[in-house]
PDB file of N, CA and C in Angstrom:
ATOM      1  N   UNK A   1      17.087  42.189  49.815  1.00  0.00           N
ATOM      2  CA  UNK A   1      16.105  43.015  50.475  1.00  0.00           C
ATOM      3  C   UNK A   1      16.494  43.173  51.944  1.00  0.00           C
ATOM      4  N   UNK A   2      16.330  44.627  52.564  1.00  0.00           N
ATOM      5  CA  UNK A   2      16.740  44.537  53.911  1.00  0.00           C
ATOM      6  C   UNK A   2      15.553  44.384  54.664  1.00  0.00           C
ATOM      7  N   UNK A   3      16.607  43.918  56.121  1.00  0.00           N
ATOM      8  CA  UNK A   3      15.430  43.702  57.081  1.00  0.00           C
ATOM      9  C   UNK A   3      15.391  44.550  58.254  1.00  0.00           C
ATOM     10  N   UNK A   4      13.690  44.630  58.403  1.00  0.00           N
ATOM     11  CA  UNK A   4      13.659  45.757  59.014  1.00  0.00           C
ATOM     12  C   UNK A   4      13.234  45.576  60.670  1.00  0.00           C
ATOM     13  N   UNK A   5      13.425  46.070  61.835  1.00  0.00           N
ATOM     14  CA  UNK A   5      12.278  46.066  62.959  1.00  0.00           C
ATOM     15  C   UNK A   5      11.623  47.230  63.445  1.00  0.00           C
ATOM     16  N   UNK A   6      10.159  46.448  62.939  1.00  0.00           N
ATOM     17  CA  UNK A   6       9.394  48.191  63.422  1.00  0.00           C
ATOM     18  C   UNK A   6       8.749  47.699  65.277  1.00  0.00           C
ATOM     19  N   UNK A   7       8.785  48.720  66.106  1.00  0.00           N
ATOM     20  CA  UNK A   7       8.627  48.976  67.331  1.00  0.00           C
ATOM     21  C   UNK A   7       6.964  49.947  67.063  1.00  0.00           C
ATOM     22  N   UNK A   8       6.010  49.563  67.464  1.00  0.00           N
ATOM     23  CA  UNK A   8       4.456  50.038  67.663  1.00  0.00           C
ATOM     24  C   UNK A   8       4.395  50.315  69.340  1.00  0.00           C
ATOM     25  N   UNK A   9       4.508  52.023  69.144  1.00  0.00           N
ATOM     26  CA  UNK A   9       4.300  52.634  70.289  1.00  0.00           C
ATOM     27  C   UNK A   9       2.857  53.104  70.935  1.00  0.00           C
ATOM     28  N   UNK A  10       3.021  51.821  72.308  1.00  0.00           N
ATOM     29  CA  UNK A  10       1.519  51.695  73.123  1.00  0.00           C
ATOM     30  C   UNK A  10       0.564  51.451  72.892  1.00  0.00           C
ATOM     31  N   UNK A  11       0.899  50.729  71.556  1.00  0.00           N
ATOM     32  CA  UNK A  11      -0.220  49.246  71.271  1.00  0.00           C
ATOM     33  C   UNK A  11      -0.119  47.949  72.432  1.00  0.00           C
ATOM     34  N   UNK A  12      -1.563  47.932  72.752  1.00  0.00           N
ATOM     35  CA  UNK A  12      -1.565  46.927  73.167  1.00  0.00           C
ATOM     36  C   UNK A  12      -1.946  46.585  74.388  1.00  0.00           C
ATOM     37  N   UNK A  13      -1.589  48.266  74.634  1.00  0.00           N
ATOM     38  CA  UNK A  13      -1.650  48.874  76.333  1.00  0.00           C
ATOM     39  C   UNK A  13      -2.971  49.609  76.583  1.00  0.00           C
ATOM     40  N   UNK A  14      -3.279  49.892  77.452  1.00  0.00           N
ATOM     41  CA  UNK A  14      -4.738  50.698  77.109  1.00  0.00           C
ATOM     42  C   UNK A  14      -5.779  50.647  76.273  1.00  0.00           C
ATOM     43  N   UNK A  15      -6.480  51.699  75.217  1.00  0.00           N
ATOM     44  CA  UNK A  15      -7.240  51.785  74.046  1.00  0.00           C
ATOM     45  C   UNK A  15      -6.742  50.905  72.611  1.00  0.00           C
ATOM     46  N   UNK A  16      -5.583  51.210  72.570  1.00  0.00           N
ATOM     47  CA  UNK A  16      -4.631  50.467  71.417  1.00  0.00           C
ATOM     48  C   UNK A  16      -4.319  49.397  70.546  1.00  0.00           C
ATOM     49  N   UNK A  17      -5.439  48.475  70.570  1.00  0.00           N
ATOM     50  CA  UNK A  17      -4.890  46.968  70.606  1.00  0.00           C
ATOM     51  C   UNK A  17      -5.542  46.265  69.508  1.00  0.00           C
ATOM     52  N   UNK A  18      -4.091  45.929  68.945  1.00  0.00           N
ATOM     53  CA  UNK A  18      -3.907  45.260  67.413  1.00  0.00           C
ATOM     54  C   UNK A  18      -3.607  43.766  67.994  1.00  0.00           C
ATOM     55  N   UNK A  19      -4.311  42.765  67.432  1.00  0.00           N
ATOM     56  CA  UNK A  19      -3.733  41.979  67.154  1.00  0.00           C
ATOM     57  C   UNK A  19      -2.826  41.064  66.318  1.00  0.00           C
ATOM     58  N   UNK A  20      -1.837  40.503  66.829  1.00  0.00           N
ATOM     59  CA  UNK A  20      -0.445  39.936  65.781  1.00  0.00           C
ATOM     60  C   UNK A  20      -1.212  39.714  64.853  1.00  0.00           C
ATOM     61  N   UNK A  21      -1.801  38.507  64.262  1.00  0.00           N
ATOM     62  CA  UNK A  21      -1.882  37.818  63.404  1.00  0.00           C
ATOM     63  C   UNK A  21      -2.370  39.106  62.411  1.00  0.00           C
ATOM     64  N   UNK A  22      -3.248  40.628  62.914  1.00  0.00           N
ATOM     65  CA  UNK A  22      -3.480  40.948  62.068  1.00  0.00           C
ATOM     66  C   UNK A  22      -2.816  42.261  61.792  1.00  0.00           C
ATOM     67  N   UNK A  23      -2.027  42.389  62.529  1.00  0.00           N
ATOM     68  CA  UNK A  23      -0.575  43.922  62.251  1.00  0.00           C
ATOM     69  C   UNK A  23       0.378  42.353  61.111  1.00  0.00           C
ATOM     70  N   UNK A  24       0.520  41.285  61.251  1.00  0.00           N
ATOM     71  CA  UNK A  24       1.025  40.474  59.886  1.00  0.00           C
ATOM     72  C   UNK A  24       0.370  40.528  58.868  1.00  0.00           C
ATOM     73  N   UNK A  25      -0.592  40.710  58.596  1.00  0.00           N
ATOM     74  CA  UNK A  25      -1.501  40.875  57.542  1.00  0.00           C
ATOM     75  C   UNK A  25      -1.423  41.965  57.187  1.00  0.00           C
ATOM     76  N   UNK A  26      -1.544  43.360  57.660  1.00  0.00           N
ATOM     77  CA  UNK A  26      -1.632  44.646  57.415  1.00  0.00           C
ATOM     78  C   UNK A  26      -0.200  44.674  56.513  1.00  0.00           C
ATOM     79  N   UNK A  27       0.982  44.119  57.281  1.00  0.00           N
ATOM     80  CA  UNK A  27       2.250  44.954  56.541  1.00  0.00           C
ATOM     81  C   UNK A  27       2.362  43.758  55.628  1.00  0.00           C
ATOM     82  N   UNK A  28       2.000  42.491  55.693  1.00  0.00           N
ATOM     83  CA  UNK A  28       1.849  41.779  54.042  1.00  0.00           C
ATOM     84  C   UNK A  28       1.429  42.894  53.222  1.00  0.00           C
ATOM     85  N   UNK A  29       0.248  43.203  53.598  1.00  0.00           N
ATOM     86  CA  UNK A  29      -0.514  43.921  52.382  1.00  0.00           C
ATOM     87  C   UNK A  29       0.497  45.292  52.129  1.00  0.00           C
ATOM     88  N   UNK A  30       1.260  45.654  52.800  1.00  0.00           N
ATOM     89  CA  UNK A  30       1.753  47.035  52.160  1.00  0.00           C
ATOM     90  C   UNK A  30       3.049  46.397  51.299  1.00  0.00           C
ATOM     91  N   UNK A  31       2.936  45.164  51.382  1.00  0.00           N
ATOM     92  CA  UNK A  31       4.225  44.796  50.244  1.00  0.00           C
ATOM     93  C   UNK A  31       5.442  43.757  50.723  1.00  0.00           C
ATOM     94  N   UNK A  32       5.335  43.822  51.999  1.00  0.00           N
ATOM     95  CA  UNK A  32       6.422  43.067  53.142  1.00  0.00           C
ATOM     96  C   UNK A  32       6.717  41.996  53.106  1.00  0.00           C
ATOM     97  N   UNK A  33       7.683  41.292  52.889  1.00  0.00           N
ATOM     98  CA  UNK A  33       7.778  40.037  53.286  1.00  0.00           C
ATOM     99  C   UNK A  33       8.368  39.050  54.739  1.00  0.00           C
ATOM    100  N   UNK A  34       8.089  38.222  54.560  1.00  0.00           N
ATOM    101  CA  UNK A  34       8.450  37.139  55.704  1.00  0.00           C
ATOM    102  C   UNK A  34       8.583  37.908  57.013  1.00  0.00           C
ATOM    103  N   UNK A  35       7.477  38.511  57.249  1.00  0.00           N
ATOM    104  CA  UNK A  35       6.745  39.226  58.608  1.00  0.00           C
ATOM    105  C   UNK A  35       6.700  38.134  59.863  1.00  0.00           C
ATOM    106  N   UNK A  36       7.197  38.690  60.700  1.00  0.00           N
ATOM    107  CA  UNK A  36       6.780  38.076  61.835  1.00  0.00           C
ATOM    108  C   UNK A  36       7.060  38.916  63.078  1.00  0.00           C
ATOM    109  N   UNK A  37       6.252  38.331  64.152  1.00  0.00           N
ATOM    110  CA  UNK A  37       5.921  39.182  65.333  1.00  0.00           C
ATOM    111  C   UNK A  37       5.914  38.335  66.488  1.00  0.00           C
ATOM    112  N   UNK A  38       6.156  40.135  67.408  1.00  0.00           N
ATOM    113  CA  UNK A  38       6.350  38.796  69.254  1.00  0.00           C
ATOM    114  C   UNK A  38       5.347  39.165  70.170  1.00  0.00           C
ATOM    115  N   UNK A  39       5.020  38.010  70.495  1.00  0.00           N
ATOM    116  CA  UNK A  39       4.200  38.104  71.219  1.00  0.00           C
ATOM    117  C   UNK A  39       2.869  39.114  70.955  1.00  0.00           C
ATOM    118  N   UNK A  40       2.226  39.699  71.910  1.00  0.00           N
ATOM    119  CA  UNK A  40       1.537  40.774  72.129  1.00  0.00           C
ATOM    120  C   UNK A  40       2.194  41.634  71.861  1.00  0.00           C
ATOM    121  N   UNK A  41       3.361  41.954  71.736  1.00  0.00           N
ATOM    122  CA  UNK A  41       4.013  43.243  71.827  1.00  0.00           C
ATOM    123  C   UNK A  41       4.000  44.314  71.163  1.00  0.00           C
ATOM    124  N   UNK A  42       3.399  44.288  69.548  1.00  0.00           N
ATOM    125  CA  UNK A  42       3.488  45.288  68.819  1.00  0.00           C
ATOM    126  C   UNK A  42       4.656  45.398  68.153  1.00  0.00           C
ATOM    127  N   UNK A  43       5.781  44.604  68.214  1.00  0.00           N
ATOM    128  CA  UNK A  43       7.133  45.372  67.671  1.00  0.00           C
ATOM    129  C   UNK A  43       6.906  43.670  66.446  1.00  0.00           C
ATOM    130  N   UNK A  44       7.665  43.414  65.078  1.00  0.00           N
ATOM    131  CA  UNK A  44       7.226  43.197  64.018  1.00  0.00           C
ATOM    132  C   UNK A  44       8.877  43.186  63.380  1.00  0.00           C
ATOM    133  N   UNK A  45       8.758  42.227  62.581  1.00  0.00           N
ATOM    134  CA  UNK A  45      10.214  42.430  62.218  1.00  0.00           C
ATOM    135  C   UNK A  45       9.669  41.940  60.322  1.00  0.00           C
ATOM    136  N   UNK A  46      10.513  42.243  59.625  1.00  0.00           N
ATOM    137  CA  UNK A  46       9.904  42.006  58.392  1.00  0.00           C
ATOM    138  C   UNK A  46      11.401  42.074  57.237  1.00  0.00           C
ATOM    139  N   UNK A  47      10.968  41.953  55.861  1.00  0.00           N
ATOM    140  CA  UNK A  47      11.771  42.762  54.727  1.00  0.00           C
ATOM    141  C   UNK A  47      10.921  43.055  53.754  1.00  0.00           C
ATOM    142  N   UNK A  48      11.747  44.282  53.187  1.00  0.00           N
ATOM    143  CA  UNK A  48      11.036  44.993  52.022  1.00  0.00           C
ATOM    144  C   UNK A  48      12.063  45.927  51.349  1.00  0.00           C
ATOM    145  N   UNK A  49      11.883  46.411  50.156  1.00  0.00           N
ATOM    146  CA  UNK A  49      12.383  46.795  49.562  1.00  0.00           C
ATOM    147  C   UNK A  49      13.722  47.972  50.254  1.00  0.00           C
ATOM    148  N   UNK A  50      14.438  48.271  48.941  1.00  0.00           N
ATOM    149  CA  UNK A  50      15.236  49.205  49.945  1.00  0.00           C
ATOM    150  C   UNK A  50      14.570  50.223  50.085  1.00  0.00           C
ATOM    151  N   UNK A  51      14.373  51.043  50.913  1.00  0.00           N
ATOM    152  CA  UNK A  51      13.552  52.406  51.625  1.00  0.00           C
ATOM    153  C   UNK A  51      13.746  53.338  52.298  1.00  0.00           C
ATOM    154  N   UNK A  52      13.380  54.603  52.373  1.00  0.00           N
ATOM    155  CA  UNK A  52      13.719  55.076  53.519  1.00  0.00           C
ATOM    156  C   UNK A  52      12.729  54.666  54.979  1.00  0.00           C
ATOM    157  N   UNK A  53      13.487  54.943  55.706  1.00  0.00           N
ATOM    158  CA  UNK A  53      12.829  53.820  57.194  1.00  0.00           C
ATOM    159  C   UNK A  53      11.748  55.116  57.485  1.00  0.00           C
ATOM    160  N   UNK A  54      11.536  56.453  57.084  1.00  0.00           N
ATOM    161  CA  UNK A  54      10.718  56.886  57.575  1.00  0.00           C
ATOM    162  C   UNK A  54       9.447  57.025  56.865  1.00  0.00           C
ATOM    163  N   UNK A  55       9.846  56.554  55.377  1.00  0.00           N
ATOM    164  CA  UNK A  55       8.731  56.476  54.718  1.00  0.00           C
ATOM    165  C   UNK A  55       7.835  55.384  54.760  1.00  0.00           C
ATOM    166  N   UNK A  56       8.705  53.982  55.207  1.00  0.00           N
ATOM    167  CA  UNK A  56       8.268  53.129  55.447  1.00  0.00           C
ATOM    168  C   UNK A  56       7.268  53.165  57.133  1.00  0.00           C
ATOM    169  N   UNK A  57       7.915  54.087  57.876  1.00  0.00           N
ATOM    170  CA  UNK A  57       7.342  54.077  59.408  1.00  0.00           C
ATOM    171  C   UNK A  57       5.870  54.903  58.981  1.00  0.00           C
ATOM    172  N   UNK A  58       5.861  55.801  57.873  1.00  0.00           N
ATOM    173  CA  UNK A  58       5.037  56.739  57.489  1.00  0.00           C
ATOM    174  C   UNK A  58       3.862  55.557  56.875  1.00  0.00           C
ATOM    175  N   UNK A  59       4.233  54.644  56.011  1.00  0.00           N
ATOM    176  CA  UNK A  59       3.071  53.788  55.304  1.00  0.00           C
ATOM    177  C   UNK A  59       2.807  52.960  56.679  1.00  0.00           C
ATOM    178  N   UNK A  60       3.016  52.306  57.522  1.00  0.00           N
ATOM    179  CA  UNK A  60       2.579  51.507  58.102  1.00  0.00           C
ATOM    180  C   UNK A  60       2.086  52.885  59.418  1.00  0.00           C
ATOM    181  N   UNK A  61       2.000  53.698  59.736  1.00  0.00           N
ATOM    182  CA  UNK A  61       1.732  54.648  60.655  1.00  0.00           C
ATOM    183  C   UNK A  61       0.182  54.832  60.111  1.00  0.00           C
ATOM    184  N   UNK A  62      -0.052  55.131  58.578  1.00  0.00           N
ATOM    185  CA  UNK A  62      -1.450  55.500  58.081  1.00  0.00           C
ATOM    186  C   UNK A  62      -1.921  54.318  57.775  1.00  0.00           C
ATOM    187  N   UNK A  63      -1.251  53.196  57.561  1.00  0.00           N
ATOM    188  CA  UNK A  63      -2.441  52.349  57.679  1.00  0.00           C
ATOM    189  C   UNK A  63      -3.070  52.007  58.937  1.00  0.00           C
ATOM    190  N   UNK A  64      -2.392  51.929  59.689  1.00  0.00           N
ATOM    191  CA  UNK A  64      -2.821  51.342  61.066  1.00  0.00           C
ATOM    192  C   UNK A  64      -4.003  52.311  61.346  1.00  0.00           C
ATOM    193  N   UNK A  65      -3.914  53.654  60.584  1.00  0.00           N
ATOM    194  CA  UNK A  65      -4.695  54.688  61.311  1.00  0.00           C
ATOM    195  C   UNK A  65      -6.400  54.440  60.761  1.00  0.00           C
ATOM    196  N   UNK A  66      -5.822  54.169  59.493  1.00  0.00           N
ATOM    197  CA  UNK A  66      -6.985  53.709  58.209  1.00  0.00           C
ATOM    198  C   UNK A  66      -7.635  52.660  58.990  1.00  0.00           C
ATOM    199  N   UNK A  67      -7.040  51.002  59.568  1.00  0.00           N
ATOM    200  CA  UNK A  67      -7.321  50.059  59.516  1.00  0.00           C
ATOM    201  C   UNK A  67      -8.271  50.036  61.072  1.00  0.00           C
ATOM    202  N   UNK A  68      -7.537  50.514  61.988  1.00  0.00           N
ATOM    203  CA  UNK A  68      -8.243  50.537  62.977  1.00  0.00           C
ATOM    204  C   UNK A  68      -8.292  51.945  63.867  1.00  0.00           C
ATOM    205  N   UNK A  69      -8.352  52.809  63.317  1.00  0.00           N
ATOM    206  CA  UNK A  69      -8.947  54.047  63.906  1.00  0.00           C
ATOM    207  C   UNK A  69      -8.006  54.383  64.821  1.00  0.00           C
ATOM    208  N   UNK A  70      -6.729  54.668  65.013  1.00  0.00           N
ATOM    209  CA  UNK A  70      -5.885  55.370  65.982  1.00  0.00           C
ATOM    210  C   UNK A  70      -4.629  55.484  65.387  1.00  0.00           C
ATOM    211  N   UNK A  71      -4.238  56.838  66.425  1.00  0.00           N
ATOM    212  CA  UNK A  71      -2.686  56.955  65.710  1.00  0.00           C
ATOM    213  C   UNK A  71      -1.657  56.134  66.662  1.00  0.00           C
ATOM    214  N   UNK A  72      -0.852  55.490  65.932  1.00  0.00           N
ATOM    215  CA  UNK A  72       0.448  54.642  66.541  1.00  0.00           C
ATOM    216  C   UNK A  72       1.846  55.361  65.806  1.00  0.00           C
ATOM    217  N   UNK A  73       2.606  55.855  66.639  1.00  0.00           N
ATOM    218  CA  UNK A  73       4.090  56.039  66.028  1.00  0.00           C
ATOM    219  C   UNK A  73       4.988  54.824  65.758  1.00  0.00           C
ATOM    220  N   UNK A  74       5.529  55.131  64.858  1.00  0.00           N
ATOM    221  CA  UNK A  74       6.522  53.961  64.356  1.00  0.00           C
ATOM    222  C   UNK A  74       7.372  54.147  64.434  1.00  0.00           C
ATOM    223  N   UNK A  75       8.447  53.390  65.291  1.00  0.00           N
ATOM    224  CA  UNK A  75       9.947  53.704  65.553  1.00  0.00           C
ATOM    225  C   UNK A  75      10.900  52.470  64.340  1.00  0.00           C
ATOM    226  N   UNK A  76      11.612  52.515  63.736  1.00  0.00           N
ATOM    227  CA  UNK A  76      11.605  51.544  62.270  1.00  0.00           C
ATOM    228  C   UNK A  76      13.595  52.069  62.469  1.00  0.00           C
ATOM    229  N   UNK A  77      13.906  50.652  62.258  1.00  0.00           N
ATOM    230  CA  UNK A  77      15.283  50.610  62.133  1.00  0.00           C
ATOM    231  C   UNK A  77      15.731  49.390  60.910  1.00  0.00           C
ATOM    232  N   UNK A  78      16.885  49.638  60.583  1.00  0.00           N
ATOM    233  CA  UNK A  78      17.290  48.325  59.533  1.00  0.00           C
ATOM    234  C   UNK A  78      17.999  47.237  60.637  1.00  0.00           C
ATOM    235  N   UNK A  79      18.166  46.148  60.297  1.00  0.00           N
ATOM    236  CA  UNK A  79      18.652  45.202  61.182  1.00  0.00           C
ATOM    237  C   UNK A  79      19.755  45.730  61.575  1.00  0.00           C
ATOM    238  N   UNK A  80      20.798  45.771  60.456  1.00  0.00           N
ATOM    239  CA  UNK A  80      22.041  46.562  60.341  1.00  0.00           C
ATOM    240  C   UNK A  80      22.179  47.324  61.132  1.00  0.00           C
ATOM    241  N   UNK A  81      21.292  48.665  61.736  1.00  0.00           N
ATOM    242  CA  UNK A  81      21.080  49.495  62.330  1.00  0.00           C
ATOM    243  C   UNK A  81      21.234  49.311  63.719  1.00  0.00           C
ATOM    244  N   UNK A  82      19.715  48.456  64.203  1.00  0.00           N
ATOM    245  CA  UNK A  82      19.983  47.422  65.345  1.00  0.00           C
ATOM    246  C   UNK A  82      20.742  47.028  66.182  1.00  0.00           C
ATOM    247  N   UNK A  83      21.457  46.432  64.814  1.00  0.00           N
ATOM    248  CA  UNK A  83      22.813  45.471  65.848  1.00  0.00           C
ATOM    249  C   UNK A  83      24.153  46.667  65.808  1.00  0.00           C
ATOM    250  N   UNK A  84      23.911  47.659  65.487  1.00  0.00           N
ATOM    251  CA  UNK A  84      25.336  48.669  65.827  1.00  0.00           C
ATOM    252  C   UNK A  84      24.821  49.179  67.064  1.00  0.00           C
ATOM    253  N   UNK A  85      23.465  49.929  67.321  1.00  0.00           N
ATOM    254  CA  UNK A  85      22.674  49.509  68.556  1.00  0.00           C
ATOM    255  C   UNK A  85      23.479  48.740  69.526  1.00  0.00           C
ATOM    256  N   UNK A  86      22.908  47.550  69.746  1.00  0.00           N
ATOM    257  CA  UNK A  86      23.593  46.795  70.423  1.00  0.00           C
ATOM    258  C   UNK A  86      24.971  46.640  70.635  1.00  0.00           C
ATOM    259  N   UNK A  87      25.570  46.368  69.546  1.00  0.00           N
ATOM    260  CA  UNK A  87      26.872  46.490  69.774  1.00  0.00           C
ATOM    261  C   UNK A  87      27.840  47.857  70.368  1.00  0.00           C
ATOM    262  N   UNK A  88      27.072  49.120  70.180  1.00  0.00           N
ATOM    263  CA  UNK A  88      27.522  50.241  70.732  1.00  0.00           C
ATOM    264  C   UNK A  88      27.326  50.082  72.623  1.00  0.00           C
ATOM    265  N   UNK A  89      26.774  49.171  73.090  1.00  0.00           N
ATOM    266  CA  UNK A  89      26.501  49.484  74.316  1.00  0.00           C
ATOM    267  C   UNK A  89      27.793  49.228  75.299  1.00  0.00           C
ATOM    268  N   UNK A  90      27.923  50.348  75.925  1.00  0.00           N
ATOM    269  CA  UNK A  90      29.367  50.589  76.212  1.00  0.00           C
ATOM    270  C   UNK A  90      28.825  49.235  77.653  1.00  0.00           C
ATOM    271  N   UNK A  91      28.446  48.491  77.821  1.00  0.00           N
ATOM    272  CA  UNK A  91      28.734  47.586  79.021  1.00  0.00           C
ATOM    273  C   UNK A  91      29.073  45.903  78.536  1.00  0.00           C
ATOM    274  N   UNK A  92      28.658  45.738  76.951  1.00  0.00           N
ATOM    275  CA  UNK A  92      28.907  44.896  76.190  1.00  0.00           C
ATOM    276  C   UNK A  92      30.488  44.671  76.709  1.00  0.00           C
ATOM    277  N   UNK A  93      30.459  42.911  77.392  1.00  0.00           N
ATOM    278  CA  UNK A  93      31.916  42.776  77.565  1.00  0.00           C
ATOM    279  C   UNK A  93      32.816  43.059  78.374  1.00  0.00           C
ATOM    280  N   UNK A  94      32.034  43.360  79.839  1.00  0.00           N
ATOM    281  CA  UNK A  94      32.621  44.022  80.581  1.00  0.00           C
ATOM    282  C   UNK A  94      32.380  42.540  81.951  1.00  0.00           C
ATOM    283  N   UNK A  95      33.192  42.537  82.173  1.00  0.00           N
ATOM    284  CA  UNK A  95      33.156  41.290  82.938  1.00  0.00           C
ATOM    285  C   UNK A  95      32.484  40.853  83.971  1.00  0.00           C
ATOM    286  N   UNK A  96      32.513  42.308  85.228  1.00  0.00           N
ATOM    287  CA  UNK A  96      31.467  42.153  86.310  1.00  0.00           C
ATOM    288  C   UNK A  96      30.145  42.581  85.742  1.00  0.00           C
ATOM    289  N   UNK A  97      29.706  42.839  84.354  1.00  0.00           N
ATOM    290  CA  UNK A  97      28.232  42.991  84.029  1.00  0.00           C
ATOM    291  C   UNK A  97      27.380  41.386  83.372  1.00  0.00           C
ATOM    292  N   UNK A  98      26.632  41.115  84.372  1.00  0.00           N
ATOM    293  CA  UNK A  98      25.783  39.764  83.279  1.00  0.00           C
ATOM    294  C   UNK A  98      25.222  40.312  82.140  1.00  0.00           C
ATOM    295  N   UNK A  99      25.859  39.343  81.202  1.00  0.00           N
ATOM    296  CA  UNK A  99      25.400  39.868  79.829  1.00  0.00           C
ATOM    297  C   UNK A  99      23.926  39.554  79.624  1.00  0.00           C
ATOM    298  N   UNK A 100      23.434  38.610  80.139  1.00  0.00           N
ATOM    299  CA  UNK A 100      22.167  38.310  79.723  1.00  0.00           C
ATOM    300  C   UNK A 100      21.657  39.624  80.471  1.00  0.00           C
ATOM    301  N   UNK A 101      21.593  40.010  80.967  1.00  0.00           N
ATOM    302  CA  UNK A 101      20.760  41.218  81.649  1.00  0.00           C
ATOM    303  C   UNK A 101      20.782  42.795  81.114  1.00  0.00           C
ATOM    304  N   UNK A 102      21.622  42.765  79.946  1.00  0.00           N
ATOM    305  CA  UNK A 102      21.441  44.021  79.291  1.00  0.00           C
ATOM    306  C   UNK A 102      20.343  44.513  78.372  1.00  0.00           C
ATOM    307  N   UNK A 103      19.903  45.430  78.339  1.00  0.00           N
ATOM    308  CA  UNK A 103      18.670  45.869  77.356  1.00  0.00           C
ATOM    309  C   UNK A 103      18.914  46.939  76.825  1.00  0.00           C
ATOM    310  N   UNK A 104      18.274  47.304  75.385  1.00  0.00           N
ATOM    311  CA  UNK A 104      18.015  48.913  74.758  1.00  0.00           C
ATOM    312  C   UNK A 104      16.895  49.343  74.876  1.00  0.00           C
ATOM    313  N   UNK A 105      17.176  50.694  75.007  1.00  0.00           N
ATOM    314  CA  UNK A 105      15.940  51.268  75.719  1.00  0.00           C
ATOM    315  C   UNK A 105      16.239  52.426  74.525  1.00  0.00           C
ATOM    316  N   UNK A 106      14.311  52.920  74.186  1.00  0.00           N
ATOM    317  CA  UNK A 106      14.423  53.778  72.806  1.00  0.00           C
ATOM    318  C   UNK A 106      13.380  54.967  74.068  1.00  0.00           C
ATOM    319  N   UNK A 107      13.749  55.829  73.564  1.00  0.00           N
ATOM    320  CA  UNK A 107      12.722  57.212  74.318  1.00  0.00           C
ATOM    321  C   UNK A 107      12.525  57.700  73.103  1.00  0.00           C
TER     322      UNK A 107
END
């Protein structure tokens, strides 16, 4: 089963606000396994069947809408996905850059 990380855009911030323990519960219930989450943050890492990532961003998009009354976009990648992500970042490895200080940034 692959694994997935979904990103919950501007939960958490403003009007928006899910709490972990129960955005883990929500995507249990759509079928998910071994869910877990950071912090406050909204973003959720999980596995589930093989899928398409937008159908999957699509079921957890209407429930959230069902469960607590607002729309949240779902940005949904495979791990796999992720780490080519990361690994594509052209500063990865570059000697005068501290590595700990690099980040991905999604628009």
């Amino acid at each position: 089963m692959p694994a997935y990380v979904a990103l919950l855009r501007g939960v958490n911030v403003g009007q928006k606000f899910i709490k972990m323990d129960r955005l883990c519960l929500v995507l249990q219930e759509l079928g998910f396994s071994d869910v877990k989450t950071y912090v406050q943050s909204g973003n959720a890492v999980f596995k589930a069947t093989k899928c398409s990532s937008a159908s999957l961003a699509e079921s957890i998009e209407e429930r959230i809408l069902n469960d607590f009354g607002f729309e949240v976009p779902v940005f949904l990648k495979t791990s796999k996905e992720l780490q080519n992500i990361v690994e594509a970042n052209p500063f990865v490895g570059q000697k005068d850059i501290d590595q700990s200080k690099l980040h991905v940034t999604f628009m």
